[in-house]
C-alpha atoms as a PDB file:
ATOM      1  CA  UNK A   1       0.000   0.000   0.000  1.00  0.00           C
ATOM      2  CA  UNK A   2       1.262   3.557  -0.875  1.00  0.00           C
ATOM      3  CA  UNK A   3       0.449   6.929  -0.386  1.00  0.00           C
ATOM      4  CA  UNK A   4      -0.061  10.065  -1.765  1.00  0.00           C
ATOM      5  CA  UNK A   5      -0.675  13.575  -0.934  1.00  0.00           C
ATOM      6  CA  UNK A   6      -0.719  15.765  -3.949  1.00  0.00           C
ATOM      7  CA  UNK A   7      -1.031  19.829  -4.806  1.00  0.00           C
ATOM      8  CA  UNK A   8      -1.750  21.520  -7.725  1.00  0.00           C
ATOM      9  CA  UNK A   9      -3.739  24.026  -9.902  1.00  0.00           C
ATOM     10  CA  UNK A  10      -7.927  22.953 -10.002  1.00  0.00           C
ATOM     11  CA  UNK A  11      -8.559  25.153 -12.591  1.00  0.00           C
ATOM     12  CA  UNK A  12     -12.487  24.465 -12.281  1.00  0.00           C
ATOM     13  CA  UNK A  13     -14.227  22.531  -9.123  1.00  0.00           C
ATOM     14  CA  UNK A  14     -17.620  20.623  -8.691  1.00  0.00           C
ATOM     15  CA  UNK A  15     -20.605  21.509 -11.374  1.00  0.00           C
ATOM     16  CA  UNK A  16     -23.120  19.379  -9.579  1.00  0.00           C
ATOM     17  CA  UNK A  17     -23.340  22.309  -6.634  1.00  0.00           C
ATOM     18  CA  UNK A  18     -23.525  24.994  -8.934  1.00  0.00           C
ATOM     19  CA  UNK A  19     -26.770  27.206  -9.671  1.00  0.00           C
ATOM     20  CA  UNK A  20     -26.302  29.254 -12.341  1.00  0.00           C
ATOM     21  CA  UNK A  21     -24.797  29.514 -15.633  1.00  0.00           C
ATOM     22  CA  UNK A  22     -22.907  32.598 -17.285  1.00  0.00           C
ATOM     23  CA  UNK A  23     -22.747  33.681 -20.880  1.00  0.00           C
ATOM     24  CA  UNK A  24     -19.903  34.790 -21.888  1.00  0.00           C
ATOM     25  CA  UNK A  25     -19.183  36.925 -25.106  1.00  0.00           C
ATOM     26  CA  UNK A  26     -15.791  35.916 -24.405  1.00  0.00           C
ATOM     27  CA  UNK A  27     -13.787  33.006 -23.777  1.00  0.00           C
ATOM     28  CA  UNK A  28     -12.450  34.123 -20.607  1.00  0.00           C
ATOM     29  CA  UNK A  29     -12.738  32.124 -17.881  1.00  0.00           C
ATOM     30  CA  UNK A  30     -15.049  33.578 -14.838  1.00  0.00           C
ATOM     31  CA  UNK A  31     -14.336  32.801 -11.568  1.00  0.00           C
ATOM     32  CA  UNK A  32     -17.750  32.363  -8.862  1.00  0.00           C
ATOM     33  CA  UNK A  33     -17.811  29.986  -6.180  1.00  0.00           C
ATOM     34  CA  UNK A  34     -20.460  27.690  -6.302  1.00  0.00           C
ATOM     35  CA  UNK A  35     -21.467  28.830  -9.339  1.00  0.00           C
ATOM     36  CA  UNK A  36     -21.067  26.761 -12.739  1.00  0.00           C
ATOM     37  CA  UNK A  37     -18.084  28.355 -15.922  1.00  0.00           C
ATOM     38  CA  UNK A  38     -20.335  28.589 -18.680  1.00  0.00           C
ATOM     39  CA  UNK A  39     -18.188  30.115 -21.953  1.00  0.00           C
ATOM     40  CA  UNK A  40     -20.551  30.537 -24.769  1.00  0.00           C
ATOM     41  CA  UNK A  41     -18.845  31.892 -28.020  1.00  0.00           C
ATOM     42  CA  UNK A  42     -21.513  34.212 -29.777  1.00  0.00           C
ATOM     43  CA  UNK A  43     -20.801  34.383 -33.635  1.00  0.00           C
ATOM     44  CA  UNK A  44     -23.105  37.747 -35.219  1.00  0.00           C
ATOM     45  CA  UNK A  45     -22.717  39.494 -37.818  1.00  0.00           C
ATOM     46  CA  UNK A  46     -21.790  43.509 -37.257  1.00  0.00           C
ATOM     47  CA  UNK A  47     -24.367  44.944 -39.269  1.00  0.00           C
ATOM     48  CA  UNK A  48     -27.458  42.633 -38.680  1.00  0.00           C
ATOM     49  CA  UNK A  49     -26.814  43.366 -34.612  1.00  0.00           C
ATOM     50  CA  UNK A  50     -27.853  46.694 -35.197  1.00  0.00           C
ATOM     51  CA  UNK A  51     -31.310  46.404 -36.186  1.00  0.00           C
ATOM     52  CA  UNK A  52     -33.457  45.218 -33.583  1.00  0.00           C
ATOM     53  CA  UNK A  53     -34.998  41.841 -33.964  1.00  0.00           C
ATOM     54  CA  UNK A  54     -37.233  39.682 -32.329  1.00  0.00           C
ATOM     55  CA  UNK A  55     -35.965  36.845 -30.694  1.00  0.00           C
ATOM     56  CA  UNK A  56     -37.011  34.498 -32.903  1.00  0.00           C
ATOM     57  CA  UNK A  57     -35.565  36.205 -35.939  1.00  0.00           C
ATOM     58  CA  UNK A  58     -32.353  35.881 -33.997  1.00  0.00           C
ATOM     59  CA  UNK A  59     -32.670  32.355 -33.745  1.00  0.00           C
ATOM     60  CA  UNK A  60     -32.810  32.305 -37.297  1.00  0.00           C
ATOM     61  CA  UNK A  61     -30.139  34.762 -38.385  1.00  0.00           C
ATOM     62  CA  UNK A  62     -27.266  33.274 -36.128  1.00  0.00           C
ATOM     63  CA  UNK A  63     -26.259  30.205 -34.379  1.00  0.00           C
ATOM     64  CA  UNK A  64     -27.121  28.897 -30.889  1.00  0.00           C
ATOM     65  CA  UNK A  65     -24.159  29.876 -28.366  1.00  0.00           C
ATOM     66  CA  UNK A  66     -22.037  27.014 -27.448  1.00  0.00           C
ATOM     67  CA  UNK A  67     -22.684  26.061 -24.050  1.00  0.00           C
ATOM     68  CA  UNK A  68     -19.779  24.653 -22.410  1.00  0.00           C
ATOM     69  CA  UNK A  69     -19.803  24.059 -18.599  1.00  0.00           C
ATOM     70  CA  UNK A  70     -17.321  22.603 -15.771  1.00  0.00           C
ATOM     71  CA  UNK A  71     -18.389  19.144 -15.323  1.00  0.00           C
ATOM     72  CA  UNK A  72     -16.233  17.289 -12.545  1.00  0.00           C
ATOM     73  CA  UNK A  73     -13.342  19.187 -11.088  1.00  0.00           C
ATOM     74  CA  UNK A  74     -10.545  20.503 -13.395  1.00  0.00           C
ATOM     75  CA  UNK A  75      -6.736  20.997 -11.698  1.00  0.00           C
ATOM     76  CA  UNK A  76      -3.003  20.026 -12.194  1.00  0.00           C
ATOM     77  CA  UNK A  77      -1.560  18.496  -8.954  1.00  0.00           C
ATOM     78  CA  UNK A  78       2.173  17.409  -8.443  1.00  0.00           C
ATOM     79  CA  UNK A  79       3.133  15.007  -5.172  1.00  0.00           C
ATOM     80  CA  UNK A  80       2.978  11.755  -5.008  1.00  0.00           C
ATOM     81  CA  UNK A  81       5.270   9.310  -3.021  1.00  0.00           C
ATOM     82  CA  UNK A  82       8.174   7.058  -3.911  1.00  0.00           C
ATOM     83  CA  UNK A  83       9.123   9.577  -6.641  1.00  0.00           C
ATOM     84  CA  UNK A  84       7.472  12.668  -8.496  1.00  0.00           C
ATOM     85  CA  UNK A  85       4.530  12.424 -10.313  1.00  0.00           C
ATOM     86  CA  UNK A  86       1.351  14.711 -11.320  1.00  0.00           C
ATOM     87  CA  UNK A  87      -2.261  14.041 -11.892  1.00  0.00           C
ATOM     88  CA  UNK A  88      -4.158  15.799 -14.230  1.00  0.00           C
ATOM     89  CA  UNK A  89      -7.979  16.318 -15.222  1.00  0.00           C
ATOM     90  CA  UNK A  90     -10.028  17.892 -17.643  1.00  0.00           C
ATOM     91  CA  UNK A  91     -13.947  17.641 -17.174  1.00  0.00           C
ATOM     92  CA  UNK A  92     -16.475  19.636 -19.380  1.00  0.00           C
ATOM     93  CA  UNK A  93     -19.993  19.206 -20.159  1.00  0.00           C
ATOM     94  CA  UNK A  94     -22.189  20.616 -22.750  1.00  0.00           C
ATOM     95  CA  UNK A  95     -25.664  21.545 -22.701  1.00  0.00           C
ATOM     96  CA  UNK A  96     -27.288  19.510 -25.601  1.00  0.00           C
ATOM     97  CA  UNK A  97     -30.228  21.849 -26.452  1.00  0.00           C
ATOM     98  CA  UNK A  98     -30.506  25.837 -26.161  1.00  0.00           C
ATOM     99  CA  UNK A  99     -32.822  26.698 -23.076  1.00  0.00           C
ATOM    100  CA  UNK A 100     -34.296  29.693 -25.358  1.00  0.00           C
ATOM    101  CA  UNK A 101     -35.220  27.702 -28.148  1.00  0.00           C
ATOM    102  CA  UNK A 102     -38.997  26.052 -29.586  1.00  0.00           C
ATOM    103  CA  UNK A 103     -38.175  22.883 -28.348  1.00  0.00           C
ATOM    104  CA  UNK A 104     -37.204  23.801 -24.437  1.00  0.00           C
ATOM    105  CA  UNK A 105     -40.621  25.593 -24.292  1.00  0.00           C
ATOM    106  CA  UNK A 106     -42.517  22.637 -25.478  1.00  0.00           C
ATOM    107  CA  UNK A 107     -40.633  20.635 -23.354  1.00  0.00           C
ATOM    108  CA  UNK A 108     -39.176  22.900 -19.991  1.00  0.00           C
ATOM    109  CA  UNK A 109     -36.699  19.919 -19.130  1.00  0.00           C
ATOM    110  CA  UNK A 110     -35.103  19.323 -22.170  1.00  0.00           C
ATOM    111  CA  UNK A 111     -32.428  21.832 -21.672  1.00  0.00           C
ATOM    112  CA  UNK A 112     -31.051  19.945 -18.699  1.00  0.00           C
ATOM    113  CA  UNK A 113     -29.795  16.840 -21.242  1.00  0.00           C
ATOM    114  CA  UNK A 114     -26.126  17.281 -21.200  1.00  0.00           C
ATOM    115  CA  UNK A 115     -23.218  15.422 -22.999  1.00  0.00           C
ATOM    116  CA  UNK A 116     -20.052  15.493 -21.262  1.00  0.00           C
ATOM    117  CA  UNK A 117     -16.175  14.314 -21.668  1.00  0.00           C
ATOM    118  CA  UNK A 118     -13.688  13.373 -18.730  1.00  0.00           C
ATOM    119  CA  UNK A 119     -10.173  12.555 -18.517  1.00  0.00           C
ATOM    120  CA  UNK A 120      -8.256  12.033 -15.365  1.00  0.00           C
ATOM    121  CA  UNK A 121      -3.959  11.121 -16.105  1.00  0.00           C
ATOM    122  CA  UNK A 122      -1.222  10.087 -13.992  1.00  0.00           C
ATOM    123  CA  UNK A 123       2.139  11.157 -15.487  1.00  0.00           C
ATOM    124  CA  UNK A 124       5.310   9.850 -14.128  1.00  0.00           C
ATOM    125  CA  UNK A 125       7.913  12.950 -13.806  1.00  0.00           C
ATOM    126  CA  UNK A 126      10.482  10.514 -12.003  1.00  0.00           C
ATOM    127  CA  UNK A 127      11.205   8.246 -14.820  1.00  0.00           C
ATOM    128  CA  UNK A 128      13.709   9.477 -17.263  1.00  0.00           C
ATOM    129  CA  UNK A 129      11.287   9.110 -19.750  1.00  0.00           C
ATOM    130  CA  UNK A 130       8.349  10.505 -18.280  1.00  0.00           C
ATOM    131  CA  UNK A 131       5.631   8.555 -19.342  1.00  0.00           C
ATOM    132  CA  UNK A 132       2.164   7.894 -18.914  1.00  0.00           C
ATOM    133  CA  UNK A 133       1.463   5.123 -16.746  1.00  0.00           C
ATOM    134  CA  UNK A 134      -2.085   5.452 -16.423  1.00  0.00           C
ATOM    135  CA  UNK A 135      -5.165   7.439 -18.214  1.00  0.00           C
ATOM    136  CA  UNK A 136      -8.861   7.139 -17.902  1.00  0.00           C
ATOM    137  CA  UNK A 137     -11.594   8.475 -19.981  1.00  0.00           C
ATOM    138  CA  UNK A 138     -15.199   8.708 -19.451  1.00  0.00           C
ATOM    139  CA  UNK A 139     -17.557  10.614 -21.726  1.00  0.00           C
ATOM    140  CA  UNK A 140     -21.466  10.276 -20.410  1.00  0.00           C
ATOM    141  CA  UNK A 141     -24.939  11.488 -21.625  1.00  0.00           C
ATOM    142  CA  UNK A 142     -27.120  12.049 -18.934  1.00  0.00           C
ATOM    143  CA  UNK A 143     -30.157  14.857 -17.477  1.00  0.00           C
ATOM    144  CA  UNK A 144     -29.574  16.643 -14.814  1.00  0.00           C
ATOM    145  CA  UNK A 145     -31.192  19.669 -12.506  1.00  0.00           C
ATOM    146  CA  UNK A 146     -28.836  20.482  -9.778  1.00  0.00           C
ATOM    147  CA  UNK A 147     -31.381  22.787  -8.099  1.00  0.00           C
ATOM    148  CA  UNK A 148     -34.919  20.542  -8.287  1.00  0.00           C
ATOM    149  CA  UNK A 149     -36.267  21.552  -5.341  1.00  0.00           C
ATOM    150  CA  UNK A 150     -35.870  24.624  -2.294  1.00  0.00           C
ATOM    151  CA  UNK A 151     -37.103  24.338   1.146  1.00  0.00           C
ATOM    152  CA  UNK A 152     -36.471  26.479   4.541  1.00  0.00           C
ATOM    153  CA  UNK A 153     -35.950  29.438   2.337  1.00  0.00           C
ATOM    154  CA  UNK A 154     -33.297  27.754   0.243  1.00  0.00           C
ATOM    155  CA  UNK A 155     -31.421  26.474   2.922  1.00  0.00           C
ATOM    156  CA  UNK A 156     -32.204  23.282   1.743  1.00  0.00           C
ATOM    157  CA  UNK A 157     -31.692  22.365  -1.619  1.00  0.00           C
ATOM    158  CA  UNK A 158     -32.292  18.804  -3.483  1.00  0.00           C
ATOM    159  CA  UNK A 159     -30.943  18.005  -7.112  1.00  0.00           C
ATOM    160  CA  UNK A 160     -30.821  15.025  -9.563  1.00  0.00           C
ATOM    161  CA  UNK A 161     -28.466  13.319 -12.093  1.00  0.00           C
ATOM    162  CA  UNK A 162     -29.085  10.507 -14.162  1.00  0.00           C
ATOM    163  CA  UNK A 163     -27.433   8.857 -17.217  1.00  0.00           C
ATOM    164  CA  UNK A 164     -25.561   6.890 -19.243  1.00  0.00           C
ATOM    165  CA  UNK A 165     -21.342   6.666 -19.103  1.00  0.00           C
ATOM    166  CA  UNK A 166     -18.749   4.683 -20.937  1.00  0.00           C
ATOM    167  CA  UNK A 167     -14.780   4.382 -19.500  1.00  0.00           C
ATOM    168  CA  UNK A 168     -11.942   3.053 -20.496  1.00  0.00           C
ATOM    169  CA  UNK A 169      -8.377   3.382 -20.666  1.00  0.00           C
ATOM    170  CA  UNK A 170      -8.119   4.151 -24.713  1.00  0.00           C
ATOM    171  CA  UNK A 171      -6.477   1.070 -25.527  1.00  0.00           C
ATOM    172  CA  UNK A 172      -7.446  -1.256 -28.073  1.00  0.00           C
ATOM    173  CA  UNK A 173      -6.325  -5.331 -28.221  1.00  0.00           C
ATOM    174  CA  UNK A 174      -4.760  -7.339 -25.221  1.00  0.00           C
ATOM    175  CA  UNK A 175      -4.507  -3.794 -23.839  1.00  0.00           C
ATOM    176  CA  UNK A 176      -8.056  -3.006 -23.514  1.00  0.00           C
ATOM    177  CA  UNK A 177      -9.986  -2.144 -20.696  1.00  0.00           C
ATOM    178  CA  UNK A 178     -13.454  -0.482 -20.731  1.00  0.00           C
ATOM    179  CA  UNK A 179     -16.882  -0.662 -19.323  1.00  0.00           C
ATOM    180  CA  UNK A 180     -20.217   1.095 -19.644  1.00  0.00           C
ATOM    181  CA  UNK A 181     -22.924   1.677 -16.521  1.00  0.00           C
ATOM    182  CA  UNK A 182     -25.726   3.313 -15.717  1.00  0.00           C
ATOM    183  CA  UNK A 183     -26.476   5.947 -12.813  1.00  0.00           C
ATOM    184  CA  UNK A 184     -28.506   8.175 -10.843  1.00  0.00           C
ATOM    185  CA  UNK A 185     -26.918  11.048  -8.408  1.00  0.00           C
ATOM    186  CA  UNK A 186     -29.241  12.618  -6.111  1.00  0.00           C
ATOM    187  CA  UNK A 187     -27.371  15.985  -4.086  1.00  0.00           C
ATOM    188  CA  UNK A 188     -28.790  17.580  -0.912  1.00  0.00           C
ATOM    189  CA  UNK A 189     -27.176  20.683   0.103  1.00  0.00           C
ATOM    190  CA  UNK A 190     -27.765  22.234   3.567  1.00  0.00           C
ATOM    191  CA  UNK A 191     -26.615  26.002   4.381  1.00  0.00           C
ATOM    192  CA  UNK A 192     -26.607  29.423   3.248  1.00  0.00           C
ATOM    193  CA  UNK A 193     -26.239  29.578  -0.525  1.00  0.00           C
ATOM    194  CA  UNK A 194     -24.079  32.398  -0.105  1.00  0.00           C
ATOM    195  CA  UNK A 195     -22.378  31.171   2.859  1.00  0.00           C
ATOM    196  CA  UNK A 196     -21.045  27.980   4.246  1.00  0.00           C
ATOM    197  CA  UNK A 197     -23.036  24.709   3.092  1.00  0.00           C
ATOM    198  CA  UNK A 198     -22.556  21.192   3.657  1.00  0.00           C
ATOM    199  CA  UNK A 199     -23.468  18.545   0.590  1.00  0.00           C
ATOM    200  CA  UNK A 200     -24.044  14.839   0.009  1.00  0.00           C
ATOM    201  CA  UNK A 201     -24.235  13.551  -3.052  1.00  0.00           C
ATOM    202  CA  UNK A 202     -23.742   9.344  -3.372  1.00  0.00           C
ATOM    203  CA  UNK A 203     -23.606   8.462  -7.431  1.00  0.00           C
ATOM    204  CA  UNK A 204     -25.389   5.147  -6.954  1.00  0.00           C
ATOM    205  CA  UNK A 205     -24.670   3.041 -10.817  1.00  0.00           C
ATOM    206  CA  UNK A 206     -25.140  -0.431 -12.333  1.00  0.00           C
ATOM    207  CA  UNK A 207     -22.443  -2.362 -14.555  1.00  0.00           C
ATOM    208  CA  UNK A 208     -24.480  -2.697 -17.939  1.00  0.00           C
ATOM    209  CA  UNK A 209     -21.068  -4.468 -19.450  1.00  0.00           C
ATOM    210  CA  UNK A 210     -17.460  -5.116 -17.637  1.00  0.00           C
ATOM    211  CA  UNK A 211     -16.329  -7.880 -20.061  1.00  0.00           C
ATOM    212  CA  UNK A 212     -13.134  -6.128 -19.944  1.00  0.00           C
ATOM    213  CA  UNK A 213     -13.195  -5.766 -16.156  1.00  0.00           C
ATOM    214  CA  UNK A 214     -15.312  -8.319 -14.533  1.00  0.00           C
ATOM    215  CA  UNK A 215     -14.017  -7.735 -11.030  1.00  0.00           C
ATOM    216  CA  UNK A 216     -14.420  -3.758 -11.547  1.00  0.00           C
ATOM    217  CA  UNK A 217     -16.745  -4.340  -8.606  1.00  0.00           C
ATOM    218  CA  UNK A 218     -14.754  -6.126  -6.513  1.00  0.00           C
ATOM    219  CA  UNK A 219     -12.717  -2.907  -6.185  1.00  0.00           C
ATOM    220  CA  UNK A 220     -15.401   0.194  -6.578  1.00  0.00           C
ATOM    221  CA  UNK A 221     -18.803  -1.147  -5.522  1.00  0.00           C
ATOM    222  CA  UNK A 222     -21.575   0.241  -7.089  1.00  0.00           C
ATOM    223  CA  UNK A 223     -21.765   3.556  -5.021  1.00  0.00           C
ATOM    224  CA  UNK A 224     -19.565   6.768  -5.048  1.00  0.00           C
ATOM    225  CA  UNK A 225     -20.123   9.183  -2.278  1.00  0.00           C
ATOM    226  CA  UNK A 226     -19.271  12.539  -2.183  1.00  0.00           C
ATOM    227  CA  UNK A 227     -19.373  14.643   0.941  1.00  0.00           C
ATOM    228  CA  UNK A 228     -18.314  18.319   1.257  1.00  0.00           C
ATOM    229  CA  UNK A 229     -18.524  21.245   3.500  1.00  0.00           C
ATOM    230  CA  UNK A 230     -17.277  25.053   2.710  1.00  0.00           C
ATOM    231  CA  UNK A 231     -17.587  28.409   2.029  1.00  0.00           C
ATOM    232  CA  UNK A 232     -18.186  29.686  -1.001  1.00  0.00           C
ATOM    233  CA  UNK A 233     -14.855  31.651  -1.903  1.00  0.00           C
ATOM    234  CA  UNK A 234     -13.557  30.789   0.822  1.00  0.00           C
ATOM    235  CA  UNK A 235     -11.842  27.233   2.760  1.00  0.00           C
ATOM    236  CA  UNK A 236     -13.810  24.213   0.911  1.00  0.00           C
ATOM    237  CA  UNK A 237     -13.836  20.385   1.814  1.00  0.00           C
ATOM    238  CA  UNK A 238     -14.635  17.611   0.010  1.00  0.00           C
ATOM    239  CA  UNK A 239     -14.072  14.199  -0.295  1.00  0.00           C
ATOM    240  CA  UNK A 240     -15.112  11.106  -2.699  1.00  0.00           C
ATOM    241  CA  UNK A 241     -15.863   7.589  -0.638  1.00  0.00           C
ATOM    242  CA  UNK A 242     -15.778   4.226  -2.448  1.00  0.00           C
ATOM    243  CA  UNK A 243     -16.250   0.334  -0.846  1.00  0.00           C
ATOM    244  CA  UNK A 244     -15.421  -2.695  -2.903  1.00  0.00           C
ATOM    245  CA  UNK A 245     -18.164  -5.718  -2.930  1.00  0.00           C
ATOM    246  CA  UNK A 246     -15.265  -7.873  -1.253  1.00  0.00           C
ATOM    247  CA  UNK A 247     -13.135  -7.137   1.801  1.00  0.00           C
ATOM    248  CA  UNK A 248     -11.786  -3.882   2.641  1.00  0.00           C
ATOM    249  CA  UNK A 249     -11.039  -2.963  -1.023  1.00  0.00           C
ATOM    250  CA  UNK A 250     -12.188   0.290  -1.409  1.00  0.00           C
ATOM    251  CA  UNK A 251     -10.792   3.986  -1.776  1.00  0.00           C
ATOM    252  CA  UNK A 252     -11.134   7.203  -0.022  1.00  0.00           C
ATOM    253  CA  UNK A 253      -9.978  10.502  -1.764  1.00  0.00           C
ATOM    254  CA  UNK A 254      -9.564  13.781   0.242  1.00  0.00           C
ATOM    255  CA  UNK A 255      -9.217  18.006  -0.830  1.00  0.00           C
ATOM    256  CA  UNK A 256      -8.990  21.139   0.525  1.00  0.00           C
ATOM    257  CA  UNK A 257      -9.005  23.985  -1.480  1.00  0.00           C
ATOM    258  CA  UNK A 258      -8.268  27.597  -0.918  1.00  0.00           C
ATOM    259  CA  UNK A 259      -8.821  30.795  -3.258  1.00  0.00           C
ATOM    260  CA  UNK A 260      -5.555  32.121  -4.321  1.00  0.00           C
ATOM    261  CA  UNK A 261      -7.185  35.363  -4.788  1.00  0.00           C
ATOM    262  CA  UNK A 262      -7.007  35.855  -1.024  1.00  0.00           C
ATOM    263  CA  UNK A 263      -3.258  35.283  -0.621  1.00  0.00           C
ATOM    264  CA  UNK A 264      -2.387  37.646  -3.717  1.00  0.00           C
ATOM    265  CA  UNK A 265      -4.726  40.280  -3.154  1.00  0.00           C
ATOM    266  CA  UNK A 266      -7.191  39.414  -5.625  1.00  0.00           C
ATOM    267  CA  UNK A 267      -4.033  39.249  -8.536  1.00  0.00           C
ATOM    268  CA  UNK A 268      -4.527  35.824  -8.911  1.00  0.00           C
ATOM    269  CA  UNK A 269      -7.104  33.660  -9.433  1.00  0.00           C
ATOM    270  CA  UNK A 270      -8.171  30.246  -9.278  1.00  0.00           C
ATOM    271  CA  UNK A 271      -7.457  28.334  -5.884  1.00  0.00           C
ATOM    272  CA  UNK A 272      -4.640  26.420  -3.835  1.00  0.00           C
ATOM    273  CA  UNK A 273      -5.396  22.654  -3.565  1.00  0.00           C
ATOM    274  CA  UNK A 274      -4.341  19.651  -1.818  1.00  0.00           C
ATOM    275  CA  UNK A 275      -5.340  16.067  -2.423  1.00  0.00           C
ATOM    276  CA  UNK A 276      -4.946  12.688  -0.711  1.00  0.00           C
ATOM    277  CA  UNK A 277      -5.450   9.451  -1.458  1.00  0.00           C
ATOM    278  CA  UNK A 278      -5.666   6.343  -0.725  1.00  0.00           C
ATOM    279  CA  UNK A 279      -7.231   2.658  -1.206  1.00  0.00           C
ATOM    280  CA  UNK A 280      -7.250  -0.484  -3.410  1.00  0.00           C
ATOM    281  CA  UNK A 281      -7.733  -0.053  -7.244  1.00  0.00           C
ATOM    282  CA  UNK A 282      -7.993  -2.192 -10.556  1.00  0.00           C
ATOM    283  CA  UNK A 283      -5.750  -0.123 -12.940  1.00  0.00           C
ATOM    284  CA  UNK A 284      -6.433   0.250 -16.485  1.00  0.00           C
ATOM    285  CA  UNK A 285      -3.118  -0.118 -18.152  1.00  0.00           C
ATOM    286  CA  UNK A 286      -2.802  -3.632 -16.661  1.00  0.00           C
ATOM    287  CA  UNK A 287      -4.821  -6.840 -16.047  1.00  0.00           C
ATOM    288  CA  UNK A 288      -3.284  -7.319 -12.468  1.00  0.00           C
ATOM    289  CA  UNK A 289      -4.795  -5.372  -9.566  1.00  0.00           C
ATOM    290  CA  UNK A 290      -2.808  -3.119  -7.749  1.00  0.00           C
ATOM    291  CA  UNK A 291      -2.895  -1.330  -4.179  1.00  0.00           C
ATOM    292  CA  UNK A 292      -1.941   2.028  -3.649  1.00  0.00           C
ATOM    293  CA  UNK A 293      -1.818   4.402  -0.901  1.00  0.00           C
ATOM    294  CA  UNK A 294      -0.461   7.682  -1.496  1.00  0.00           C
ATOM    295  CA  UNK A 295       0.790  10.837  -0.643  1.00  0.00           C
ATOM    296  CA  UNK A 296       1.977  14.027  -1.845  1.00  0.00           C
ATOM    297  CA  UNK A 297       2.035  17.808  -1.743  1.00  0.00           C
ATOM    298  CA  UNK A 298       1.743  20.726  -4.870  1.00  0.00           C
ATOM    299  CA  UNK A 299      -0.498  23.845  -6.452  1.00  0.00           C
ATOM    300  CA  UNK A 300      -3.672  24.039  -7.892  1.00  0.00           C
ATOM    301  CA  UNK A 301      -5.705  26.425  -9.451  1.00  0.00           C
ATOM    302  CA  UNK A 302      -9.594  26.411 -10.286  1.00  0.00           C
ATOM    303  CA  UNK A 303     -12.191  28.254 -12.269  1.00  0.00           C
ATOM    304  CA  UNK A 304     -15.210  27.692 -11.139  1.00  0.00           C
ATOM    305  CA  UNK A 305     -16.428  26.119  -7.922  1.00  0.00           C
ATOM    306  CA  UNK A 306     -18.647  24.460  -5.444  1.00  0.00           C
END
């Protein structure tokens, strides 16, 4: 069993506890705790803009804006024990249908159908080569409405996500490992939504094919469960639970995150992270299991957050 402890740059945090979207005319990233990155690219055309039109003439006349959103949390860490390595990941999501078009006011929940793309790396910075030893990528459709229902003046907040996902380790041949699964996330948040909250949000999912993996559960279960508490711009905890079907295989993963904006004076932005790890794990490059618990210590930086 190792360890690591690892800190980085999150350069976005969790979507699922965000409750509002902002269009951008830009692509530059905008920085809210607990609120989701939305950067929407508009493309017009100088001289139709400046006539007035209705807006379903300017659904006509120009595209939809691209609506791409923070999925899971985004960051560069560096740590690690029994040499240096970093772990990466890049989550977005995209919002499948515009929420101001004919079709999401016939049907009000059709804008909440997103498709979204994952990738988490581990990258080996002791090795004279510096390879990748390990990669996993997970693209998913799936509906989701993060803010369902309010009660005690908002204090209490209850949210839904459901879908489809498919992950492997982008191999093909011997190499190969994949599977697919479905799942449903429910997320109850309790606290001031400008102030401190505490969440809980278990991703409960089903193996719909592991022929690749068949003792995938034997290692992760069939229930993720994330647990948080924070402030909004401010010192955030969270952590992601898992048990295996058999023994004490399992893995718990740990953060803290910070705003950097605090410690520069508002000249930086983003937020200081730290990460720890550890458990039992299946890895994807190989067929044998392997048990890791680790730790390790860097930087990280984030764009949007929980």
């Amino acid at each position: 069993m190792r360890n690591r402890v690892s800190l980085g740059i999150l350069f976005a945090a969790l979507a699922p506890l965000a409750h509002a979207d902002y269009v951008l005319s830009t692509l530059t990233p905008y920085i809210a705790a607990g609120e989701s990155l939305e950067l929407t690219l508009l493309i017009t055309n100088p001289v139709a803009t400046a006539v007035q039109m209705s807006p379903a003439t300017e659904l006509v006349d120009k595209p939809p804006p691209l609506a791409v959103t923070v999925y899971d949390p985004v960051y560069f860490l560096i740590g690690g024990s029994g040499g240096m390595n970093a772990k990466f990941q890049i989550s977005l999501r995209y919002r499948l249908f515009d929420d101001k078009g004919a079709n999401a006011r016939r049907l009000p929940w059709i804008d909440d159908l997103y498709f979204s793309y994952s990738q988490t790396s581990l990258w080996d910075l002791g090795d004279l080569s510096k390879p990748f030893h390990d990669s996993s990528y997970r693209p998913r459709v799936f509906y989701s409405n993060y803010d369902l229902m309010r009660v005690a003046d908002g204090h209490v907040r209850l949210g839904i996500e459901g879908g489809f996902g498919h992950e492997s380790n982008g191999k093909d041949g011997l190499g190969s490992r994949s599977m697919h699964l479905a799942y449903a996330s429910p997320t109850l948040t309790f606290g001031d939504p400008e102030g401190k909250r505490f969440y809980v949000a278990p991703m409960i999912y089903q193996y719909l094919e592991k022929a690749e993996n068949r003792d995938i559960a034997d290692y992760r279960g069939h229930v993720d469960l994330l647990v948080g508490y924070g402030r909004k711009s401010g010192l955030d905890f969270w952590g992601t639970f898992r048990k295996g079907d058999v023994g004490n295989r399992g893995s718990v993963e740990l953060n803290v995150s910070y705003p950097l904006s605090r410690l520069s004076g508002a000249d930086l932005t983003g937020w200081l992270m730290a990460q720890y790890f550890t458990g039992t794990a299946k890895a994807w490059s190989t067929t044998t299991t392997s048990s890791m618990r680790s730790s390790g210590s860097g930087s990280s930086l984030r764009c949007s957050a929980a």
